[in-house]
C-alpha atoms as a PDB file:
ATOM      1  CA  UNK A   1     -13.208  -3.763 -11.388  1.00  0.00           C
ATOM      2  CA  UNK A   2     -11.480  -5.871 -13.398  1.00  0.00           C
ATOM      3  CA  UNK A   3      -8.827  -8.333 -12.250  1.00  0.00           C
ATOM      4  CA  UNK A   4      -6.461 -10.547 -14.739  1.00  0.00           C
ATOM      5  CA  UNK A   5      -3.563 -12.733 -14.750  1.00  0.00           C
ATOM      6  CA  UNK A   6      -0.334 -12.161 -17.201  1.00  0.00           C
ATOM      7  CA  UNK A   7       1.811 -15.191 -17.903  1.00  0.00           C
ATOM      8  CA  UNK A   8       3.648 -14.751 -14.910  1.00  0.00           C
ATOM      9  CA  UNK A   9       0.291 -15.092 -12.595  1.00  0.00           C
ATOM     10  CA  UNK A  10       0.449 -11.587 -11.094  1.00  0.00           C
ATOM     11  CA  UNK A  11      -2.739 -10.473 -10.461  1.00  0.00           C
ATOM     12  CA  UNK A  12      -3.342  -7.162 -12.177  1.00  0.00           C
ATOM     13  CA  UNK A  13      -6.681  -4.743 -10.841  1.00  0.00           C
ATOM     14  CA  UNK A  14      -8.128  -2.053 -13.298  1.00  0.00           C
ATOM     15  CA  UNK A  15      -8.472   1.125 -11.335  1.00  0.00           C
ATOM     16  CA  UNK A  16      -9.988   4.371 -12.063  1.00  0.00           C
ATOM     17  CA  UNK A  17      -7.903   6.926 -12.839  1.00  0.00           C
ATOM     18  CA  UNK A  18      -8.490   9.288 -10.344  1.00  0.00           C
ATOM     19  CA  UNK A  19      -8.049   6.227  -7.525  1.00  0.00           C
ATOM     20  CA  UNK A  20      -4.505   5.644  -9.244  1.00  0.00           C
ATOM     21  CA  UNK A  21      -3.527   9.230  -9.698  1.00  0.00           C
ATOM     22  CA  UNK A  22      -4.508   9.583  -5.254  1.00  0.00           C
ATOM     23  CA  UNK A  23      -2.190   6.135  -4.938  1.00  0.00           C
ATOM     24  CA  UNK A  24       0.750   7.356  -7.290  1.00  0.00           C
ATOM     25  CA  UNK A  25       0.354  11.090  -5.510  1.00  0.00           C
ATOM     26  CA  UNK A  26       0.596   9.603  -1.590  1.00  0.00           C
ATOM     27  CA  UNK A  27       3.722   7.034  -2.715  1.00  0.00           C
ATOM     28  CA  UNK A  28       4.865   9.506  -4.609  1.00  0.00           C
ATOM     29  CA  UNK A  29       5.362  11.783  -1.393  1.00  0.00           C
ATOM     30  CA  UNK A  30       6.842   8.554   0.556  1.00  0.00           C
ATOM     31  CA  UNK A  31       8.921   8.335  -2.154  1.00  0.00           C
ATOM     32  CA  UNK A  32      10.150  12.068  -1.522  1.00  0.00           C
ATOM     33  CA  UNK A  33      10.522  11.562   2.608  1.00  0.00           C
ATOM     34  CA  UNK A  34      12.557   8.562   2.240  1.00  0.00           C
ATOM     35  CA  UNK A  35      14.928  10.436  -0.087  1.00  0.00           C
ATOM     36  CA  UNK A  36      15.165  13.276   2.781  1.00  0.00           C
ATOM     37  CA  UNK A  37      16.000  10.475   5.011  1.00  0.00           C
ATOM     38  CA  UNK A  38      19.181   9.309   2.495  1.00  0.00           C
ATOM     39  CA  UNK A  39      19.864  13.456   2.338  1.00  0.00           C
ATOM     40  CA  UNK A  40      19.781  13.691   6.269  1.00  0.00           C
ATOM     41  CA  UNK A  41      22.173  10.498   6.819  1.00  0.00           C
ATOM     42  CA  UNK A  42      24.763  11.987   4.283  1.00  0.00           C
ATOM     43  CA  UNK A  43      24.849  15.353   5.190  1.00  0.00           C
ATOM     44  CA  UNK A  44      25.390  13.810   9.087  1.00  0.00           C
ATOM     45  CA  UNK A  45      22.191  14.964  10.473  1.00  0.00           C
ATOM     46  CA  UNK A  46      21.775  13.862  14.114  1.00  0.00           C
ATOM     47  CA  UNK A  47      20.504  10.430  14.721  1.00  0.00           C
ATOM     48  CA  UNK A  48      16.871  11.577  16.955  1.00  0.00           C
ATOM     49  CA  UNK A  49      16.288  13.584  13.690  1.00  0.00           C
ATOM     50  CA  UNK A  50      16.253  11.363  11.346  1.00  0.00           C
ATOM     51  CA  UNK A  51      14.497   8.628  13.579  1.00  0.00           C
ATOM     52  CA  UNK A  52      11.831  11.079  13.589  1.00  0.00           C
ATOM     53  CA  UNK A  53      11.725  11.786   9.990  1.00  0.00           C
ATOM     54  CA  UNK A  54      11.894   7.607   9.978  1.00  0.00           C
ATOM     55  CA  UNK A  55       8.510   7.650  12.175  1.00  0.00           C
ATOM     56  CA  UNK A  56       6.954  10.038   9.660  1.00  0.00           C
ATOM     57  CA  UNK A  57       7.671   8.015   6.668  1.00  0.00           C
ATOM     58  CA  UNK A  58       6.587   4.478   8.368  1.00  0.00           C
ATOM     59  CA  UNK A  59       3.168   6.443   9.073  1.00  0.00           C
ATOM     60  CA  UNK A  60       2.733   7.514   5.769  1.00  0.00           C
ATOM     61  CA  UNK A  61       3.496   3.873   4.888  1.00  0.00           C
ATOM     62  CA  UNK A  62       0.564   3.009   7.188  1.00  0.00           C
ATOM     63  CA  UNK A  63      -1.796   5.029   6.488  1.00  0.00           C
ATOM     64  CA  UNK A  64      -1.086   4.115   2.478  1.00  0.00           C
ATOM     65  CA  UNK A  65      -1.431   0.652   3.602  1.00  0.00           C
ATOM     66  CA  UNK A  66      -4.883   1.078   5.683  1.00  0.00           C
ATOM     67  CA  UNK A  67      -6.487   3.010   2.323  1.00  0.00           C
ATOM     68  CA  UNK A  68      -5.216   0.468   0.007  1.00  0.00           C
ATOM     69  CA  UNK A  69      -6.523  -2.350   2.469  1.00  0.00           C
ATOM     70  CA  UNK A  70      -9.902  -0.574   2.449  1.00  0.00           C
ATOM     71  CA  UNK A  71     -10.510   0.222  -1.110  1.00  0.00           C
ATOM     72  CA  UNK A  72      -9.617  -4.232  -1.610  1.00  0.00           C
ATOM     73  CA  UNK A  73     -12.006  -4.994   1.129  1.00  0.00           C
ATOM     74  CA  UNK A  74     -15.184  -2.468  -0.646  1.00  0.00           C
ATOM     75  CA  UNK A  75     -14.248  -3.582  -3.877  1.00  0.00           C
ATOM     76  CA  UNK A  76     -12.422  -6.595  -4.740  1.00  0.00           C
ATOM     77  CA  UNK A  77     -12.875  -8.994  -1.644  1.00  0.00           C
ATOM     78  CA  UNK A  78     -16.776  -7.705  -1.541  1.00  0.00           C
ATOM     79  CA  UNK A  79     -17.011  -8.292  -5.388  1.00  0.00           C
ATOM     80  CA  UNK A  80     -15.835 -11.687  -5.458  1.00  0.00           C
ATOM     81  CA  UNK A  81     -17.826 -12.995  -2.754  1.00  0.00           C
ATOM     82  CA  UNK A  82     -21.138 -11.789  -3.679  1.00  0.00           C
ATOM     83  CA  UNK A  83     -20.048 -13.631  -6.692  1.00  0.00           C
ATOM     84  CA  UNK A  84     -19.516 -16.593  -4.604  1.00  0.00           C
ATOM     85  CA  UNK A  85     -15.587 -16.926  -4.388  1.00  0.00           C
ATOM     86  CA  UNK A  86     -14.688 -17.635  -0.753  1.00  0.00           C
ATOM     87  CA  UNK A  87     -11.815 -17.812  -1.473  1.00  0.00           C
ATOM     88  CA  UNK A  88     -11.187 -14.112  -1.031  1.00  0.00           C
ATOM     89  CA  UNK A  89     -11.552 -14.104   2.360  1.00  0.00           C
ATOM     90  CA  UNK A  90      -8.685 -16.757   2.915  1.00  0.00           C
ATOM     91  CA  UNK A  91      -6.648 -14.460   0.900  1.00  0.00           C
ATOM     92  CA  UNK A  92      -7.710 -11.197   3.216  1.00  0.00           C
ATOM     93  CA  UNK A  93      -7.072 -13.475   6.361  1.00  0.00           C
ATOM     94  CA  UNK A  94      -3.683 -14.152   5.192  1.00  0.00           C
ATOM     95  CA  UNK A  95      -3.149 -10.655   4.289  1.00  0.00           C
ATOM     96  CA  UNK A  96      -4.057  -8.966   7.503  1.00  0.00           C
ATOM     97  CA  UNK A  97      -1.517 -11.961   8.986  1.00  0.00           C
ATOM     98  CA  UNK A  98       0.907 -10.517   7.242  1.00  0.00           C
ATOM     99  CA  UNK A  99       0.347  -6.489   7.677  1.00  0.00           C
ATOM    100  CA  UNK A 100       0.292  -7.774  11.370  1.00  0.00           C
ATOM    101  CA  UNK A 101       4.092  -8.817  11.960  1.00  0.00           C
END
């Protein structure tokens, strides 16, 4: 896969489409919880509902997260470190680090 860097030094990936179409699909669905958790607050729902529905959409968050973090491990971090860039596993280190808080 190909990675670059636009002017602003994001890093950008090139994914296959059907990989991005299964990543817009899941946040897509997040997306659609999180606006059922605005819904539930203004129509007064009861609080142990909506923490529930809260728990729901911080799995889904999760679980996006862990398939994300395992499609960079297979492909970029293993790419660029057959390649010889070590450097990639700093980056993972300090990425798990951070998923860890």
């Amino acid at each position: 896969m190909e990675k670059k860097h636009d002017n602003d030094h994001t890093m950008h990936k090139i994914r296959e489409p059907e990989e991005k179409k299964e990543l817009i699909h899941r946040l897509n669905r997040i997306e659609g919880q999180v606006r059922g958790l605005r819904n539930m607050v203004e129509n007064d729902i009861y609080c142990t509902e909506i923490l529930t529905q809260t728990s729901a959409v911080i799995a889904a968050l999760n679980s996006f997260n862990r398939d994300l973090l395992d499609r960079h491990v297979r492909s970029c971090v293993a790419d660029d470190i057959r390649e010889g860039n070590r450097e990639k596993m700093d980056e993972l280190l300090v990425m798990l680090r951070k998923l860890m808080k």
